[in-house]
N, C-alpha and C. Protein backbone atom coordinates (compact mmCIF):
# COMPACT_ATOMS: atom_id res chain seq x y z
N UNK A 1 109.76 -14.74 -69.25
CA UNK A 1 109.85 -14.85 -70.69
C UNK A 1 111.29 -14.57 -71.11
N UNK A 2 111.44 -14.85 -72.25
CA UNK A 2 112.90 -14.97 -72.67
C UNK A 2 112.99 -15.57 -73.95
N UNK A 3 113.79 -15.34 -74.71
CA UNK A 3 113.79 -15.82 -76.28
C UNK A 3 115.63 -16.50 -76.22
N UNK A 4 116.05 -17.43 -77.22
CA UNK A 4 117.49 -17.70 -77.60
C UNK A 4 117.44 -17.73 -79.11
N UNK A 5 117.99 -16.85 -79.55
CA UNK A 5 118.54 -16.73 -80.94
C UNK A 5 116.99 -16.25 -81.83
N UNK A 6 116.05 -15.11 -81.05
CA UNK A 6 115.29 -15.38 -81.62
C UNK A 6 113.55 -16.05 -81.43
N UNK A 7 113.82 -17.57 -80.90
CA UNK A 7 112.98 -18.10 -80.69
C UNK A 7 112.59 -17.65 -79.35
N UNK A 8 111.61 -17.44 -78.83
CA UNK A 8 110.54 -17.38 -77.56
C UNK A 8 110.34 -18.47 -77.02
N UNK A 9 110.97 -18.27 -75.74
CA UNK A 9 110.68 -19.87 -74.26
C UNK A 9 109.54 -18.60 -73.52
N UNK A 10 108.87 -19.35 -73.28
CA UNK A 10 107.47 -18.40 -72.22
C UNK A 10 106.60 -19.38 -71.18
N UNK A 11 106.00 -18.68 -70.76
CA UNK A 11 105.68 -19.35 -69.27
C UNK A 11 106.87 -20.12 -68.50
N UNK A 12 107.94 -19.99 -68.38
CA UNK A 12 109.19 -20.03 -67.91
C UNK A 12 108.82 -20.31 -66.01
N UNK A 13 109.21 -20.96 -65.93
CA UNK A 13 109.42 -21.15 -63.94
C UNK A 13 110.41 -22.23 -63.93
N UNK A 14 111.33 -21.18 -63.21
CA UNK A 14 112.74 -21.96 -62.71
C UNK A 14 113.06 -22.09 -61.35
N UNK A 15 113.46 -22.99 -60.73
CA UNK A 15 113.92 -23.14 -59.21
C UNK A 15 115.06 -23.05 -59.28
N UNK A 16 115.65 -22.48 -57.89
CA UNK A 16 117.05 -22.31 -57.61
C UNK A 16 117.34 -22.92 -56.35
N UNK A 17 118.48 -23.48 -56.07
CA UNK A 17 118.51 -23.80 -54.49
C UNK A 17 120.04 -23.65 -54.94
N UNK A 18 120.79 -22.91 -53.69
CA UNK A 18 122.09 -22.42 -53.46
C UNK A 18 122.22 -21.39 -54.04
N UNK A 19 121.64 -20.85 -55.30
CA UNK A 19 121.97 -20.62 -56.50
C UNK A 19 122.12 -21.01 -57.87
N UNK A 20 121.78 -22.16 -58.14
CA UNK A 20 121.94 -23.31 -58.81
C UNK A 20 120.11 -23.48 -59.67
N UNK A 21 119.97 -23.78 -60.72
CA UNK A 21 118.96 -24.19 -61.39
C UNK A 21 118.71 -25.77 -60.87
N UNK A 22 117.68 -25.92 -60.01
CA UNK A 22 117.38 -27.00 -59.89
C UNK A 22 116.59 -27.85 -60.84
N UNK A 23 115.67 -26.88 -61.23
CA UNK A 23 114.45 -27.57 -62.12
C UNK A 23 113.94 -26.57 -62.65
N UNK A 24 113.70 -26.53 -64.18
CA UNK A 24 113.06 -25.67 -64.82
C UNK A 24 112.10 -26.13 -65.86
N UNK A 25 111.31 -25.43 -66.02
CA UNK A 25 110.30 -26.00 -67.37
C UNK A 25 109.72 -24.42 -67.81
N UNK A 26 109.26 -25.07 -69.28
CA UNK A 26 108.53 -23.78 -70.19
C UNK A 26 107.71 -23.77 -70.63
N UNK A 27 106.40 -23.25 -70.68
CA UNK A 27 105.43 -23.77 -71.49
C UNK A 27 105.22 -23.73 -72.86
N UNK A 28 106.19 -22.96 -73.45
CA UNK A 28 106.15 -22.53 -74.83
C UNK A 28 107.64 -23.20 -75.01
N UNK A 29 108.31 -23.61 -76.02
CA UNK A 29 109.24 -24.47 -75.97
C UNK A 29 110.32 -24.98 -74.93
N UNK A 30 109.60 -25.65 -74.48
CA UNK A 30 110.51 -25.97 -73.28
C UNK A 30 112.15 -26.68 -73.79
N UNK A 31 111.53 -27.42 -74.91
CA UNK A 31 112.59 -28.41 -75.35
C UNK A 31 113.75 -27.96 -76.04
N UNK A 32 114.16 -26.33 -76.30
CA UNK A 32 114.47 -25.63 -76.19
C UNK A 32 115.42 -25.33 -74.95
N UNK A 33 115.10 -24.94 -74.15
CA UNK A 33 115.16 -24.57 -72.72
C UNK A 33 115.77 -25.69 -72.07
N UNK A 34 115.48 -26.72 -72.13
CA UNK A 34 116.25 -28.25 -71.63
C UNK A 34 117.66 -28.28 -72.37
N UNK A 35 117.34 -27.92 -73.95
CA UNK A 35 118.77 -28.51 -74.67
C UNK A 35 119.55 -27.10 -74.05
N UNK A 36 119.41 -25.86 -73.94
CA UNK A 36 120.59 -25.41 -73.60
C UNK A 36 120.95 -25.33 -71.81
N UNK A 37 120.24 -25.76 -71.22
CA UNK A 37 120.35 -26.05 -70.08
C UNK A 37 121.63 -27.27 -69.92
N UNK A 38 121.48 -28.39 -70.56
CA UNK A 38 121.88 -29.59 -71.13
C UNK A 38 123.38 -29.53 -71.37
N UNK A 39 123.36 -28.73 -71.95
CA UNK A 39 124.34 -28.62 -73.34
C UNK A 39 125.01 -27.93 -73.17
N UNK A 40 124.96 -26.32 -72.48
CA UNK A 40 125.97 -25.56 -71.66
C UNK A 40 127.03 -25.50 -71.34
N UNK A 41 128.18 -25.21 -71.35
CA UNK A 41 129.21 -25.07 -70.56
C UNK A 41 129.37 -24.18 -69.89
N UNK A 42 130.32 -24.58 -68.76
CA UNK A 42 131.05 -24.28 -67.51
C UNK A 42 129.57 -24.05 -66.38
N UNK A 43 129.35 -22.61 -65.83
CA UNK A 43 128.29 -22.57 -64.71
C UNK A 43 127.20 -22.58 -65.73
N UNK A 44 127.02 -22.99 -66.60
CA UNK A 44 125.11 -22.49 -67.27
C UNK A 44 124.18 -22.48 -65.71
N UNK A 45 124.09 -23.10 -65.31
CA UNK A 45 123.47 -23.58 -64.37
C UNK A 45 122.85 -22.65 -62.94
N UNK A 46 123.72 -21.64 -63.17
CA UNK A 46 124.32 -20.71 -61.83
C UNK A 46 123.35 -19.21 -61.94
N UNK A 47 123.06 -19.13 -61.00
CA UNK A 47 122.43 -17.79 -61.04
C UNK A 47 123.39 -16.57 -60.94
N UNK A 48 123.66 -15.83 -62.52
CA UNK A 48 124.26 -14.82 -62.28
C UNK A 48 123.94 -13.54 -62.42
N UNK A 49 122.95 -13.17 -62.03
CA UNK A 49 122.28 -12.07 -61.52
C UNK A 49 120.79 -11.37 -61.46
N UNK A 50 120.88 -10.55 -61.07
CA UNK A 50 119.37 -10.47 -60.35
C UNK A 50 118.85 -9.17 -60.04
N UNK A 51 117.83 -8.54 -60.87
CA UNK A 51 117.47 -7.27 -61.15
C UNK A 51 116.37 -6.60 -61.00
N UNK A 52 116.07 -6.03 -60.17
CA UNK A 52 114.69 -5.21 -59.80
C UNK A 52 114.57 -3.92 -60.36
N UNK A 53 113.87 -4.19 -60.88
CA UNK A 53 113.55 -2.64 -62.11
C UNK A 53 112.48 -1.31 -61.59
N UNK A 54 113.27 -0.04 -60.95
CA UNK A 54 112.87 0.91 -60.14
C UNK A 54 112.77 2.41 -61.21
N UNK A 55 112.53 2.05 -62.07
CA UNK A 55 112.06 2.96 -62.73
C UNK A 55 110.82 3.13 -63.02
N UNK A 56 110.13 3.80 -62.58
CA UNK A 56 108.48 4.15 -62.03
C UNK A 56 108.09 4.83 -63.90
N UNK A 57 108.93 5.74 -64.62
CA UNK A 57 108.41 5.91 -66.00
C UNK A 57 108.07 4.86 -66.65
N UNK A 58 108.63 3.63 -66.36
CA UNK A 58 108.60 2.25 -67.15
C UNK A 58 107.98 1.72 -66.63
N UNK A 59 106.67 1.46 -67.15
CA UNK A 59 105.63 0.47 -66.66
C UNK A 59 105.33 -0.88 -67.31
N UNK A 60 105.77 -0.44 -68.61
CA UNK A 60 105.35 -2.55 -69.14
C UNK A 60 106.23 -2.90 -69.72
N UNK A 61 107.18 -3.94 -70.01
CA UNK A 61 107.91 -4.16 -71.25
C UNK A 61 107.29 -4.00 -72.37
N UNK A 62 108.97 -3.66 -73.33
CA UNK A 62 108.41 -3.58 -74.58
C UNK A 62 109.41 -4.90 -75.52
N UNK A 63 110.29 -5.53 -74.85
CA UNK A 63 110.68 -6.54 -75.66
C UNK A 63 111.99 -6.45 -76.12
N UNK A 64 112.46 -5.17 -75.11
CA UNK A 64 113.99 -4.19 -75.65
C UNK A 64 114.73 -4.90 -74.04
N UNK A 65 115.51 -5.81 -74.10
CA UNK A 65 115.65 -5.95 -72.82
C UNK A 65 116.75 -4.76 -71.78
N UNK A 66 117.63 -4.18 -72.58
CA UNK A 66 118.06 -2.92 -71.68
C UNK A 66 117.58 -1.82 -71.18
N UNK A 67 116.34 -1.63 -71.54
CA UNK A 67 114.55 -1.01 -71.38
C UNK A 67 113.86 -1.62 -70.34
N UNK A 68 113.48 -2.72 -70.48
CA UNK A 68 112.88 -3.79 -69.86
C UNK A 68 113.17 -4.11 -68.72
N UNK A 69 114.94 -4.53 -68.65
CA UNK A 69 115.14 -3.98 -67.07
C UNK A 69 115.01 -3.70 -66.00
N UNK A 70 114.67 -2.39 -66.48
CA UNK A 70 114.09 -1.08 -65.69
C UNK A 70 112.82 -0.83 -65.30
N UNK A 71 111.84 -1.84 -65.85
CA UNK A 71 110.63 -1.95 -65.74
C UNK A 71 110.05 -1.60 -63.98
N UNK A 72 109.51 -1.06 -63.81
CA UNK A 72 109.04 -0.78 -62.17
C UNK A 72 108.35 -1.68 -61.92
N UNK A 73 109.40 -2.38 -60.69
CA UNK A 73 108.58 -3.41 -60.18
C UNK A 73 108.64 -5.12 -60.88
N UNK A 74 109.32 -4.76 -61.79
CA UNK A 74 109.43 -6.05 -62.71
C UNK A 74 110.82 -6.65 -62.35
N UNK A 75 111.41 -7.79 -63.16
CA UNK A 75 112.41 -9.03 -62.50
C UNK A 75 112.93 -9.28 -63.47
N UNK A 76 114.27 -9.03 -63.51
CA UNK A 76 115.24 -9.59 -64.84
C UNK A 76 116.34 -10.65 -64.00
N UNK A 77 116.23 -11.81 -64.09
CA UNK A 77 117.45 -12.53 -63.39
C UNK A 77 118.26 -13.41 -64.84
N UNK A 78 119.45 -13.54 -64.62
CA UNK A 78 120.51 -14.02 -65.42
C UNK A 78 121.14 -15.39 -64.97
N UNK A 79 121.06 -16.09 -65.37
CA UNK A 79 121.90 -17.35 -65.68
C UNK A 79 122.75 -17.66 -65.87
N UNK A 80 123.66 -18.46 -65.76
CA UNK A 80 125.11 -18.56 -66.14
C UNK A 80 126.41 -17.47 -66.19
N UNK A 81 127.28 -17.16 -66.97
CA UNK A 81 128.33 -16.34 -67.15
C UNK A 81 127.97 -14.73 -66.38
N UNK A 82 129.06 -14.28 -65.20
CA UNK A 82 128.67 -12.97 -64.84
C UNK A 82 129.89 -12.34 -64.85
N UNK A 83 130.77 -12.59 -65.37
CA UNK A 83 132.22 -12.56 -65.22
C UNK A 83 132.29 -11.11 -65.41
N UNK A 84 131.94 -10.24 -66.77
CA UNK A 84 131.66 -9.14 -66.80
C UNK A 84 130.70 -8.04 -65.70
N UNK A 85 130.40 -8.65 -65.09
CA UNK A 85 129.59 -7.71 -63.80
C UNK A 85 130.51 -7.87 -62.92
N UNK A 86 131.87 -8.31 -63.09
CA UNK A 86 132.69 -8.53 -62.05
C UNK A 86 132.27 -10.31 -60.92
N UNK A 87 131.49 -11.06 -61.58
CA UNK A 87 131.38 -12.66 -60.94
C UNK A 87 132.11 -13.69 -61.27
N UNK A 88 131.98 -14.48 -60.52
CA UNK A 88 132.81 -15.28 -60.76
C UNK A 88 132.52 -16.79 -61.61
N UNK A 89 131.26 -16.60 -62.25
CA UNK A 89 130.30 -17.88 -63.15
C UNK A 89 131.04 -17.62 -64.12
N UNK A 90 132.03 -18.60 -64.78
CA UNK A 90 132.47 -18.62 -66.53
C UNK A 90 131.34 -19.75 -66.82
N UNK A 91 130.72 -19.03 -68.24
CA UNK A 91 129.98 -20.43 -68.81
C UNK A 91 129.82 -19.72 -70.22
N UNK A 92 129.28 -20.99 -71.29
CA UNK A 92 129.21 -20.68 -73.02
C UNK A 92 128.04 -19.52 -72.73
N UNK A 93 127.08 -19.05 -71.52
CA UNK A 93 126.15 -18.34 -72.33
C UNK A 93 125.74 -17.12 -70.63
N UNK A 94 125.24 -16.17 -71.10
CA UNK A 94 124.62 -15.44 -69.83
C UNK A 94 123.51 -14.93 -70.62
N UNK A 95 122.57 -15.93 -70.09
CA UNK A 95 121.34 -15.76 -70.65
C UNK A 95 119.91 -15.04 -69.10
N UNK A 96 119.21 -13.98 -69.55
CA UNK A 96 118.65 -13.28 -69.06
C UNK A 96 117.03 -13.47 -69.22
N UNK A 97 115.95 -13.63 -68.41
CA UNK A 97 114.92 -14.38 -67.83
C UNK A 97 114.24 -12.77 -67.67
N UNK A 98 113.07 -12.03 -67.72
CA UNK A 98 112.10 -11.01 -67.83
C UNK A 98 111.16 -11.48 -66.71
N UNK A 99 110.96 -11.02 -65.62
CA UNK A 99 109.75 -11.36 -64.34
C UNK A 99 108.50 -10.56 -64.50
N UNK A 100 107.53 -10.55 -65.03
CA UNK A 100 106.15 -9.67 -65.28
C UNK A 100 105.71 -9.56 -63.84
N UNK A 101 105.57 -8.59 -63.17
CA UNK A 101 105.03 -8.77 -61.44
C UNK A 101 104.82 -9.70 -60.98
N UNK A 102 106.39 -9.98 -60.62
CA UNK A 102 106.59 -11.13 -59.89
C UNK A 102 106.58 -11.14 -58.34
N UNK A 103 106.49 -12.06 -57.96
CA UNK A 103 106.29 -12.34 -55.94
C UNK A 103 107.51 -12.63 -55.40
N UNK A 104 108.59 -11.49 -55.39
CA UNK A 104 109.96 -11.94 -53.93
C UNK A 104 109.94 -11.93 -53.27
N UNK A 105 110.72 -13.37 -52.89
CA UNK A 105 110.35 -13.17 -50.76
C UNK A 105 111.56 -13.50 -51.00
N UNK A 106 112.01 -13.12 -49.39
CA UNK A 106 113.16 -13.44 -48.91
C UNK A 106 113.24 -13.80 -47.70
N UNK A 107 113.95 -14.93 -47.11
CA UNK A 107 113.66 -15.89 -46.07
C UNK A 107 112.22 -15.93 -45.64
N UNK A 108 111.48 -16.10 -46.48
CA UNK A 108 110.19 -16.57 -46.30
C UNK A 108 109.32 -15.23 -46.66
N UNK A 109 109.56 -13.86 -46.33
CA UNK A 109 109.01 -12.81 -46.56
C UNK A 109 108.99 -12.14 -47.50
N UNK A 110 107.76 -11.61 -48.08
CA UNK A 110 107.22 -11.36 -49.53
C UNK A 110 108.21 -9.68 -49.16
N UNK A 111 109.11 -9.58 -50.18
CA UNK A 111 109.12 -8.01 -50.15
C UNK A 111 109.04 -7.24 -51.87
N UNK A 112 108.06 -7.97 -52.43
CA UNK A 112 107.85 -7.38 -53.81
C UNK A 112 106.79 -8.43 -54.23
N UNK A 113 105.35 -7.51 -54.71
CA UNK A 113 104.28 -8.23 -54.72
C UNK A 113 103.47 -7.22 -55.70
N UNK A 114 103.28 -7.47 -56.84
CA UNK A 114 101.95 -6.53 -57.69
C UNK A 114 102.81 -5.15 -57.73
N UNK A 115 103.97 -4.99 -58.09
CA UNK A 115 105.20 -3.85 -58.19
C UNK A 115 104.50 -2.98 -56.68
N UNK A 116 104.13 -4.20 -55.65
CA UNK A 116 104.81 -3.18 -54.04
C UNK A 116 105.62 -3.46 -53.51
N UNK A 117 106.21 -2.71 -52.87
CA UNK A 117 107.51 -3.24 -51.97
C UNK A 117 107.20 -3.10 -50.89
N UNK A 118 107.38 -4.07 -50.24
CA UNK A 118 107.09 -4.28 -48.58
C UNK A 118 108.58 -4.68 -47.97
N UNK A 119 109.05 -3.32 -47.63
CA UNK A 119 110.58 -3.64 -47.00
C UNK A 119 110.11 -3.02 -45.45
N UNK A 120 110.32 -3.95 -44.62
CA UNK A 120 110.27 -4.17 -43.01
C UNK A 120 111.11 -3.08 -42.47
């Protein structure tokens, strides 16, 4: 989930390959979500960062995203511009994506599932 200026994009699923937004859609305004995808400058496109929220007091969002975060077990990944975290993505926007217990794997292996962590 994720809002721009306001408005609410929801049911959100985005693909990445390299790093890169391959394909995304929304179920709640997608058309939305296309035009600034679209329309963007410089990396919009680029995955610039990526956040696992280990704060066990924080159990649900509340819609505060520097709160939200922190959510245990939950997924904040960023889009475009990271220049300020020290990256190297310049783009018009660094827009930030909310994961409700989400499923990470990595090279094929689940290591975050129903806020567990399964680190090998």
């Amino acid at each position: 989930m994720t809002d721009y200026f306001g408005v609410r994009i929801g049911g959100t699923r985005i693909e990445f390959k390299d790093g890169e937004v391959l394909e995304a859609k929304a179920e709640q305004n997608d058309d939305l979500l296309q035009l600034v995808l679209s329309e963007g400058k410089g990396d919009v496109r680029k995955l610039g960062g990526f956040e696992i929220g280990m704060n066990p007091e924080i159990m649900e969002p509340i819609g505060y995203s520097v709160w939200d975060s922190k959510s245990y077990g939950d997924v904040t990944l960023w889009i475009g511009d990271n220049t300020l975290i020290g990256g190297e993505n310049k783009a018009s926007l660094s827009w930030g994506f909310m994961v409700v217990r989400p499923v990470v794997t990595l090279d094929g292996r689940i290591m975050l599932e129903e806020r567990g962590f399964m680190i090998p």
